[in-house]
C-alpha atoms as a PDB file:
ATOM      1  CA  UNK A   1       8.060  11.339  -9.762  1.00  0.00           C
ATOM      2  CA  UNK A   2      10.135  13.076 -12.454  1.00  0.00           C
ATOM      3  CA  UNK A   3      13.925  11.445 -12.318  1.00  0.00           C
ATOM      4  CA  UNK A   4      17.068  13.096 -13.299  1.00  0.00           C
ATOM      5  CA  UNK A   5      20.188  11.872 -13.732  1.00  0.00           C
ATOM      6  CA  UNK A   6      23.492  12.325 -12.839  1.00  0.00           C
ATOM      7  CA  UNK A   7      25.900  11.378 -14.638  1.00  0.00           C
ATOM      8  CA  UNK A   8      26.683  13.842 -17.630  1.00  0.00           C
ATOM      9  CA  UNK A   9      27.073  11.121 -20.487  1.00  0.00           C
ATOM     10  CA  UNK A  10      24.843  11.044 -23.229  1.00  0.00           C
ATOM     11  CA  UNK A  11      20.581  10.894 -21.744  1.00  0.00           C
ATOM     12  CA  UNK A  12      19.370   7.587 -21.795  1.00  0.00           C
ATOM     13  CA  UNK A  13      16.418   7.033 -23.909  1.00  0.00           C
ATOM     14  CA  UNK A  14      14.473   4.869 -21.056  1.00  0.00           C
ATOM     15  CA  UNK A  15      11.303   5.979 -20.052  1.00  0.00           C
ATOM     16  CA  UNK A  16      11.950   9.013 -17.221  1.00  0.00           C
ATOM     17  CA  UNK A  17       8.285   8.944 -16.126  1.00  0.00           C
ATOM     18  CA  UNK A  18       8.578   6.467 -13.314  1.00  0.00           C
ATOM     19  CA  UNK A  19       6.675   5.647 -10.194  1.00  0.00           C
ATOM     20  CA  UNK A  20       7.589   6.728  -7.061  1.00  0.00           C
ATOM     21  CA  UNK A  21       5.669   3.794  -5.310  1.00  0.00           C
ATOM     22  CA  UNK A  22       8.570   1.320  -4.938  1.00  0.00           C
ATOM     23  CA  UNK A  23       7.512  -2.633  -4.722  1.00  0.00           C
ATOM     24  CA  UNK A  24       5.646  -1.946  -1.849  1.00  0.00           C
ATOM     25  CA  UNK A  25       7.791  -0.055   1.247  1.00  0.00           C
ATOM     26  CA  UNK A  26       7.421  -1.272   4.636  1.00  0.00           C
ATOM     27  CA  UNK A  27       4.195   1.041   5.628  1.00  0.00           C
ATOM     28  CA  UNK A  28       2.027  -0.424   2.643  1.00  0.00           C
ATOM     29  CA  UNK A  29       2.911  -3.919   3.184  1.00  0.00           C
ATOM     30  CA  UNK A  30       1.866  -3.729   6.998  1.00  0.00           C
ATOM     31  CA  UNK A  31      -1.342  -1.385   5.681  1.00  0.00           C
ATOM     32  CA  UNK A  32      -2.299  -4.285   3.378  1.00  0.00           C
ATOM     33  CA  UNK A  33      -1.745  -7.203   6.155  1.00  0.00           C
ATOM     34  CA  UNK A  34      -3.851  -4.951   8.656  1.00  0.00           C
ATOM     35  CA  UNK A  35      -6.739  -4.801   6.115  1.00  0.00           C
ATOM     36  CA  UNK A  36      -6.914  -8.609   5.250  1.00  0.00           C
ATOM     37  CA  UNK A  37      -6.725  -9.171   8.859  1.00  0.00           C
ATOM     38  CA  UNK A  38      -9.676  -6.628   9.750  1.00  0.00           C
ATOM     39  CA  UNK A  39     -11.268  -8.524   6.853  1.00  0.00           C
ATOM     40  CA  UNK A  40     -11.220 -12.295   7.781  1.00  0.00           C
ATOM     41  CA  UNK A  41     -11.705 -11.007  11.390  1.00  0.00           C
ATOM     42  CA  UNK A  42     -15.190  -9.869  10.650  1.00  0.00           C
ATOM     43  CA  UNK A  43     -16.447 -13.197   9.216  1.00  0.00           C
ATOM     44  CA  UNK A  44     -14.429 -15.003  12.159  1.00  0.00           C
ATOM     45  CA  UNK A  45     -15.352 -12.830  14.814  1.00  0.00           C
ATOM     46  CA  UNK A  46     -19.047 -13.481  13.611  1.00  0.00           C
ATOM     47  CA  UNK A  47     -19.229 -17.123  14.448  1.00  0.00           C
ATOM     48  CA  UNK A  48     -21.631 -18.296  17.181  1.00  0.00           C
ATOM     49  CA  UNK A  49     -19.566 -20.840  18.809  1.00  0.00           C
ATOM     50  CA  UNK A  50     -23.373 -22.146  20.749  1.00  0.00           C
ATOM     51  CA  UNK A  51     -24.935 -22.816  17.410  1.00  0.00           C
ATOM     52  CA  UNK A  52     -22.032 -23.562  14.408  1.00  0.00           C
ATOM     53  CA  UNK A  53     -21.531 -26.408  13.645  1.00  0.00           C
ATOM     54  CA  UNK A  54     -18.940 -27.780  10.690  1.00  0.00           C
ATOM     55  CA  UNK A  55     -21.666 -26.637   8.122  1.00  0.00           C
ATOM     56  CA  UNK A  56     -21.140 -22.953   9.594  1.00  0.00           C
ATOM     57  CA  UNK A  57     -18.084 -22.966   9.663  1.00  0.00           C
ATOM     58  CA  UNK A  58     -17.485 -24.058   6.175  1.00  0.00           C
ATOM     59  CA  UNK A  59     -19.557 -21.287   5.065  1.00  0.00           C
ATOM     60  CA  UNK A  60     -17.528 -19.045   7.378  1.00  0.00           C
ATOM     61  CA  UNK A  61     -14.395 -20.483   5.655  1.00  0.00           C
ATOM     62  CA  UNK A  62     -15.862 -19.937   2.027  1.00  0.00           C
ATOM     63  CA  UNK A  63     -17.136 -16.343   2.666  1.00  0.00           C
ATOM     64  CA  UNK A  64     -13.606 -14.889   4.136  1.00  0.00           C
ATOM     65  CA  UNK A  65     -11.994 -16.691   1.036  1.00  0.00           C
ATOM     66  CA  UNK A  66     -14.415 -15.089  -1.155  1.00  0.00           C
ATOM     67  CA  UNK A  67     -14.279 -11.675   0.485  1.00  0.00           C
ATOM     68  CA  UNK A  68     -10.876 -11.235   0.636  1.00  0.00           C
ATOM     69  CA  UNK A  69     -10.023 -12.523  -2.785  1.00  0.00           C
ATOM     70  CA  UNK A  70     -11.915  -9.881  -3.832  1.00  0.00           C
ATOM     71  CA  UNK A  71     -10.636  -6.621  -1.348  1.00  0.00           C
ATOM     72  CA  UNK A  72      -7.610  -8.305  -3.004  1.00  0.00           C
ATOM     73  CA  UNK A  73      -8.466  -7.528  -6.289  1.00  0.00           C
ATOM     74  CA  UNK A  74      -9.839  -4.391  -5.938  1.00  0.00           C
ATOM     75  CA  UNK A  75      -7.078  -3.230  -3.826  1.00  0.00           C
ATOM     76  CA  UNK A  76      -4.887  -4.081  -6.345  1.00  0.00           C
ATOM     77  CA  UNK A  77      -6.980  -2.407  -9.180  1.00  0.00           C
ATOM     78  CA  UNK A  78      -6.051   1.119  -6.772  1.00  0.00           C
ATOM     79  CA  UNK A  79      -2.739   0.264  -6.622  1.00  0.00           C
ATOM     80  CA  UNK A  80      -2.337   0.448 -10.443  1.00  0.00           C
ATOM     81  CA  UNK A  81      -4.948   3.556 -10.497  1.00  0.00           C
ATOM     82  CA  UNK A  82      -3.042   5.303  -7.897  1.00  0.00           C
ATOM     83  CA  UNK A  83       0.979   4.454  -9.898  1.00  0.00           C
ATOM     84  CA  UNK A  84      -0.673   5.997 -13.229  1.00  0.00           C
ATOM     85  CA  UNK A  85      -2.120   9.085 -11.458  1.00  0.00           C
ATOM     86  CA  UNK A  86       1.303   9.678 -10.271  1.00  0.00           C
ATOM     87  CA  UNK A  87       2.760   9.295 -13.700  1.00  0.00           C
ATOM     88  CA  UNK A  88       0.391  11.694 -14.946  1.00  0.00           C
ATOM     89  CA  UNK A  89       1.160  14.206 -12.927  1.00  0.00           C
ATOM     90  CA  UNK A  90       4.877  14.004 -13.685  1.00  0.00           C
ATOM     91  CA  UNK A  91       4.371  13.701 -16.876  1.00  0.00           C
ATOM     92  CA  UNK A  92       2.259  16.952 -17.285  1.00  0.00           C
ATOM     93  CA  UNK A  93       4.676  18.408 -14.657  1.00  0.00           C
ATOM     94  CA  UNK A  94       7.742  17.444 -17.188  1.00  0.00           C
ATOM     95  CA  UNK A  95       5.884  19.025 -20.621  1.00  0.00           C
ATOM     96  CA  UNK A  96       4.759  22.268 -18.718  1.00  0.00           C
ATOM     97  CA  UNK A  97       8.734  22.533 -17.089  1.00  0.00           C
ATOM     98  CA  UNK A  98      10.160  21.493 -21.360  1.00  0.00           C
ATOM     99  CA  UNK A  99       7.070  24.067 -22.869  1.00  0.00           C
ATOM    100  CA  UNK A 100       7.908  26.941 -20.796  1.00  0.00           C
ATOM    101  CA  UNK A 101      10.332  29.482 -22.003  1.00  0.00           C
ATOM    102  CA  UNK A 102      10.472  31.234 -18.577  1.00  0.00           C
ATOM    103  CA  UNK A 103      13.127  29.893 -16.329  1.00  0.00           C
ATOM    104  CA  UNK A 104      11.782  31.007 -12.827  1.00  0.00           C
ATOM    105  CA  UNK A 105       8.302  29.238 -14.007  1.00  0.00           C
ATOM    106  CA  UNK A 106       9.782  26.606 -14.558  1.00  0.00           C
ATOM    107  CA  UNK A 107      11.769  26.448 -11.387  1.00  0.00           C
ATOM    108  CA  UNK A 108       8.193  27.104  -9.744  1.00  0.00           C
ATOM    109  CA  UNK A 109       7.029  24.279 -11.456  1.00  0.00           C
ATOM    110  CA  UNK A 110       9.958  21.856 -10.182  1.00  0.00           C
ATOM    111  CA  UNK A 111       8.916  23.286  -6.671  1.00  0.00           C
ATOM    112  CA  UNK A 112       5.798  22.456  -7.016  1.00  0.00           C
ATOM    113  CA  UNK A 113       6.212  18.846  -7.666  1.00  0.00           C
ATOM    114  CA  UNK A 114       8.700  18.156  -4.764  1.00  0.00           C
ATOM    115  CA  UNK A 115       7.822  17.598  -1.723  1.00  0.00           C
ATOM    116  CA  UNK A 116       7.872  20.825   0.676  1.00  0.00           C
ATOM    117  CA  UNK A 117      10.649  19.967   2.786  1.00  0.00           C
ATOM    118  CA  UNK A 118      13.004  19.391  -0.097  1.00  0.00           C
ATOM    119  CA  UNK A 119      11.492  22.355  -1.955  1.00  0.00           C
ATOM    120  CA  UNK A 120      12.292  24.503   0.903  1.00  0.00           C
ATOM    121  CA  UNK A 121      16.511  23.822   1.095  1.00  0.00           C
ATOM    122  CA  UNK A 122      17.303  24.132  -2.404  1.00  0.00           C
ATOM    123  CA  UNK A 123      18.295  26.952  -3.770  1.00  0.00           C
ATOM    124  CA  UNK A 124      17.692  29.048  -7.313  1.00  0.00           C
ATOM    125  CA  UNK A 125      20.872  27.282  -8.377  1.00  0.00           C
ATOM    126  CA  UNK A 126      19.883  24.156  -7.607  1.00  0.00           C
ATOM    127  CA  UNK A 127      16.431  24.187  -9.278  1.00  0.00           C
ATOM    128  CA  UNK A 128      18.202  25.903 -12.641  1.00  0.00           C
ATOM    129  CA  UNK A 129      20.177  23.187 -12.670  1.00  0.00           C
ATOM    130  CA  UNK A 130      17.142  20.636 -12.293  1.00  0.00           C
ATOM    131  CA  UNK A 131      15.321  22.671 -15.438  1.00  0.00           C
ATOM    132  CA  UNK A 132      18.432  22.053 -17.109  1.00  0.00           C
ATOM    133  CA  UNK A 133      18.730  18.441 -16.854  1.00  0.00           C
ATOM    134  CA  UNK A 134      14.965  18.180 -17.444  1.00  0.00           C
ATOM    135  CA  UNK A 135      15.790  19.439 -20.735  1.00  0.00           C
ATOM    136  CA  UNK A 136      18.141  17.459 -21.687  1.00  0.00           C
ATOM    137  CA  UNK A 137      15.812  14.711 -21.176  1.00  0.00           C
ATOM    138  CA  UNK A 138      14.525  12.302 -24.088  1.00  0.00           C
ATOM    139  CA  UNK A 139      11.104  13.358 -25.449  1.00  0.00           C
ATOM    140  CA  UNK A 140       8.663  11.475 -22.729  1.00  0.00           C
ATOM    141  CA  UNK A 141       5.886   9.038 -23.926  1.00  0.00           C
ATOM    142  CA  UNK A 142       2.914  10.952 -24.994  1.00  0.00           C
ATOM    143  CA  UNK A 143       0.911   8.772 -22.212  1.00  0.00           C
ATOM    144  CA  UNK A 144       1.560   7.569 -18.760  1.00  0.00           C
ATOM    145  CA  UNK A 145       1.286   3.573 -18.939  1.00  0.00           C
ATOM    146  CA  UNK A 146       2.316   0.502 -16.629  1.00  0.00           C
ATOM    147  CA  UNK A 147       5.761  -0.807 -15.995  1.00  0.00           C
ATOM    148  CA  UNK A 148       6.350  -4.293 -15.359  1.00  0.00           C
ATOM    149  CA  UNK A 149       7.254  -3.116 -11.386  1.00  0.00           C
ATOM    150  CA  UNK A 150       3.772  -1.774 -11.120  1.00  0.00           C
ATOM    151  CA  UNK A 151       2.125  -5.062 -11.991  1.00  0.00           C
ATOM    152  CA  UNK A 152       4.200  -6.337  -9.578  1.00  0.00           C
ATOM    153  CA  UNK A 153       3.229  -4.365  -6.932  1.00  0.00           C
ATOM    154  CA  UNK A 154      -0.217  -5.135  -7.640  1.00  0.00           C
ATOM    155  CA  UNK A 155       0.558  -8.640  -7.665  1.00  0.00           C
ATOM    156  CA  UNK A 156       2.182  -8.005  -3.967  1.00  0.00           C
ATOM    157  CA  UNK A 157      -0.652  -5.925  -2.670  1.00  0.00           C
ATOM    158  CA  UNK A 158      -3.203  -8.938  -3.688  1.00  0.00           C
ATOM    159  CA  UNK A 159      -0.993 -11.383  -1.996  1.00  0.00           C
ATOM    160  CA  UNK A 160      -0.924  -9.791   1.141  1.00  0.00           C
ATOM    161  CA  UNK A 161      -4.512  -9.140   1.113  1.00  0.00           C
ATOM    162  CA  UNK A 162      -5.625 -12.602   0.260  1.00  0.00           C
ATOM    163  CA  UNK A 163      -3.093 -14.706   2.286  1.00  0.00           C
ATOM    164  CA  UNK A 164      -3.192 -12.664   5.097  1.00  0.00           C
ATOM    165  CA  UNK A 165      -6.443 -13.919   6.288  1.00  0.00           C
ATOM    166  CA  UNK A 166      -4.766 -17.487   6.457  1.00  0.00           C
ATOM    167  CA  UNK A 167      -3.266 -18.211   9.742  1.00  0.00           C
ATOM    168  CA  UNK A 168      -6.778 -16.670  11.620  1.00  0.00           C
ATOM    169  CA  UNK A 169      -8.440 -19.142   9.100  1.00  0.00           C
ATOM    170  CA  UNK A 170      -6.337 -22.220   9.688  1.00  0.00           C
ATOM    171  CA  UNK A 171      -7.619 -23.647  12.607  1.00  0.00           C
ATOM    172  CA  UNK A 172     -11.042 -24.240  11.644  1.00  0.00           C
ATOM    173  CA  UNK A 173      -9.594 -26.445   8.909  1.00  0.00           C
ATOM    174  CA  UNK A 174      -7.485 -28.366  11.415  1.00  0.00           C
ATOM    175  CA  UNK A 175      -9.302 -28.184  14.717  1.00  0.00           C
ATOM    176  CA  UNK A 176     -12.362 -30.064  14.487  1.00  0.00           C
ATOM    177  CA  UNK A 177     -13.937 -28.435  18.294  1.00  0.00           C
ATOM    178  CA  UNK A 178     -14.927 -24.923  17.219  1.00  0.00           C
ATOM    179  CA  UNK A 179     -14.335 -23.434  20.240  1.00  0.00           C
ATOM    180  CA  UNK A 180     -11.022 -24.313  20.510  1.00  0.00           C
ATOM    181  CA  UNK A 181     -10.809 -23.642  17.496  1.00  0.00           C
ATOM    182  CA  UNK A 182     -11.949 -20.065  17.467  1.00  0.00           C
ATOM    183  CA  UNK A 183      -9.474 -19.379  20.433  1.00  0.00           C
ATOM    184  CA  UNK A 184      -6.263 -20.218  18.366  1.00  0.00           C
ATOM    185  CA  UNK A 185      -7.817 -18.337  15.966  1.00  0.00           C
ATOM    186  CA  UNK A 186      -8.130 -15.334  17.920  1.00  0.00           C
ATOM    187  CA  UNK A 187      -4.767 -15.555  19.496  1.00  0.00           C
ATOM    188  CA  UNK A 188      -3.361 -15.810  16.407  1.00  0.00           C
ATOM    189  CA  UNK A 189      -4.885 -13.012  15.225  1.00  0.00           C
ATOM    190  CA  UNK A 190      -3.551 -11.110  18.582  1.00  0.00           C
ATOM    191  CA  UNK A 191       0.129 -11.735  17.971  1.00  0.00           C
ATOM    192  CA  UNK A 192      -0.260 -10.930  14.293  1.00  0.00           C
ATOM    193  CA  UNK A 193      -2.355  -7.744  15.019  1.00  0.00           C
ATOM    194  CA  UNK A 194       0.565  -6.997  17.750  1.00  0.00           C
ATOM    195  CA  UNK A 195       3.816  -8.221  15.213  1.00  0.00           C
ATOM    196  CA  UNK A 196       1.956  -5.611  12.508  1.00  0.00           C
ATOM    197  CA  UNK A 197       2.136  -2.807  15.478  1.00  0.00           C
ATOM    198  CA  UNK A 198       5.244  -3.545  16.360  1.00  0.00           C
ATOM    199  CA  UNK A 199       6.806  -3.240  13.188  1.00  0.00           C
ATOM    200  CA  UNK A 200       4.935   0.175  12.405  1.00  0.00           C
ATOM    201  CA  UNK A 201       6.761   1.491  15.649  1.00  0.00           C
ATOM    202  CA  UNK A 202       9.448   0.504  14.788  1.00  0.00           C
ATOM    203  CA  UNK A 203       9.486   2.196  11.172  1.00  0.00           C
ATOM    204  CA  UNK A 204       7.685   5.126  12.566  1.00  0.00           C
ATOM    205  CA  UNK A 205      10.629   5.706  15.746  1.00  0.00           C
ATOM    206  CA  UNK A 206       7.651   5.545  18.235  1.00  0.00           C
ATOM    207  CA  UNK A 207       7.945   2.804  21.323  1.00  0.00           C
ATOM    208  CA  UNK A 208       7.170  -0.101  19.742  1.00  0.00           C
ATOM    209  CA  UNK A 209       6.045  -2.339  22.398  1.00  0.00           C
ATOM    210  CA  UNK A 210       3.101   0.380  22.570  1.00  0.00           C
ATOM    211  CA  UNK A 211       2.522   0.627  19.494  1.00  0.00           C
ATOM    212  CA  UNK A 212       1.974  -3.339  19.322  1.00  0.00           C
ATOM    213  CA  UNK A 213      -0.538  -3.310  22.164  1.00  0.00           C
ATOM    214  CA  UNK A 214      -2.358   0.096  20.693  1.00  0.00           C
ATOM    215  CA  UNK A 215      -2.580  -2.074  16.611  1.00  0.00           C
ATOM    216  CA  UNK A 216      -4.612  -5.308  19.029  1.00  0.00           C
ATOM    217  CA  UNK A 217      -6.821  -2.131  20.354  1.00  0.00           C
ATOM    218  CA  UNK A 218      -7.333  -0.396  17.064  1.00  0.00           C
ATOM    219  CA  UNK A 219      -7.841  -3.488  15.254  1.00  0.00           C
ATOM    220  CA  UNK A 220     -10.411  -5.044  17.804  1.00  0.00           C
ATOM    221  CA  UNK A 221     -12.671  -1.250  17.357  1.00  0.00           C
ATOM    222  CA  UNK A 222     -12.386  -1.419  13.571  1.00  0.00           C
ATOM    223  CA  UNK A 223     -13.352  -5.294  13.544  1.00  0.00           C
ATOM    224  CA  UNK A 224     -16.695  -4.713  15.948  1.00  0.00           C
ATOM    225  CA  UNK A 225     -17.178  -1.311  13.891  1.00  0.00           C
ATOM    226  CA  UNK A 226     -17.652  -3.926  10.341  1.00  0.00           C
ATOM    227  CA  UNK A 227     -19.389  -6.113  12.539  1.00  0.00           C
ATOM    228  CA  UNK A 228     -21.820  -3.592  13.359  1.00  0.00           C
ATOM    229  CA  UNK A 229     -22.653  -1.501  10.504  1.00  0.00           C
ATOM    230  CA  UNK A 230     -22.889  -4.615   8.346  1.00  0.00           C
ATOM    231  CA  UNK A 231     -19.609  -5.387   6.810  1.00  0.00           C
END
């Protein structure tokens, strides 16, 4: 995302190539809880309650830590991938506005790298004035690179990957029957599948009672979709 500002004192000399991805906004937080749900729900969902015993459900314990330690990781590893892509493009998007010495190409270019609905209300003016401020920007870092927010994000998206799998997990540590066991477990797993859909109505303005009771539905055909190709 290229920043201007707006003040008209002297430019600061901080880095104007920053990431758009905030420290995780509501819709990636409850994306990242519905994957290490789906995740820990596979190896759960897998147990056979006639034959496990507390040797099979040890493993079962081990292999959900183990898998989603590592979505964790690798979902992370995307997270950082995806914040220097972005910075990339802005950056190449800032140069190519600076290098030009044709205005309306660079007003194009400024278009270009907003999203459509904004780029569709402002004016000539209003992208002249953006060129103008781009200018007047400090030189920008001849690479993209990290910020300390985007290792924090990463940190965040890890978290909620890894720990999410915890309360479906829990009661096979403190139940010792493993049927009972495996029904808090699922119930659990209900209400948080539910909580998750209700919140994404919520942010989304659709009903969100609905959109609870649709996440349990969607999350039950994604878990029995691993289940059944292998995962």
């Amino acid at each position: 995302m290229i920043t201007t500002g707006e003040s008209s004192s002297p430019v600061s000399t901080a880095d104007p190539i920053k990431s758009s991805k905030r420290f995780l906004d509501p819709i990636d937080r409850l994306s990242e809880v519905l994957f290490g749900l789906i995740m820990v729900l596979t190896f759960t969902g897998s147990l056979s309650v006639a034959e496990a015993g507390r040797e099979s459900v040890r493993t079962m314990l081990f292999a959900a830590l183990g898998c989603n330690f590592a979505w964790g990781v690798i979902d992370a590893v995307l997270y950082l991938m995806g914040c220097l892509a972005e910075k990339a493009r802005s950056l190449l998007t800032l140069r190519a506005v600076r290098n030009t010495s044709d205005p309306q190409e660079a007003q194009l270019l400024i278009a270009g790298a907003l999203p459509p609905l904004v780029a569709s209300i402002l004016k000539q003016g209003d992208l002249e004035t953006m060129r103008v401020r781009l200018q007047q920007l400090p030189e920008p870092p001849r690479r993209a690179r990290w910020s300390f927010e985007d290792w924090l994000g990463a940190l965040g998206v890890f978290l909620l990957v890894f720990f999410a799998m915890f309360p479906v997990v829990l009661p096979f540590v403190f139940i010792p029957d493993v049927m009972r066991a495996l029904r808090v477990s699922n119930a659990i797993a209900i209400v948080l599948l539910f909580l998750a859909g209700y919140a994404f109505g919520r942010i989304t303005d659709r009903h969100p009672w609905m959109t609870g009771i649709s996440m349990i539905l969607l999350g039950s055909i994604l878990v029995a979709m691993t289940m059944a190709l292998g995962g």
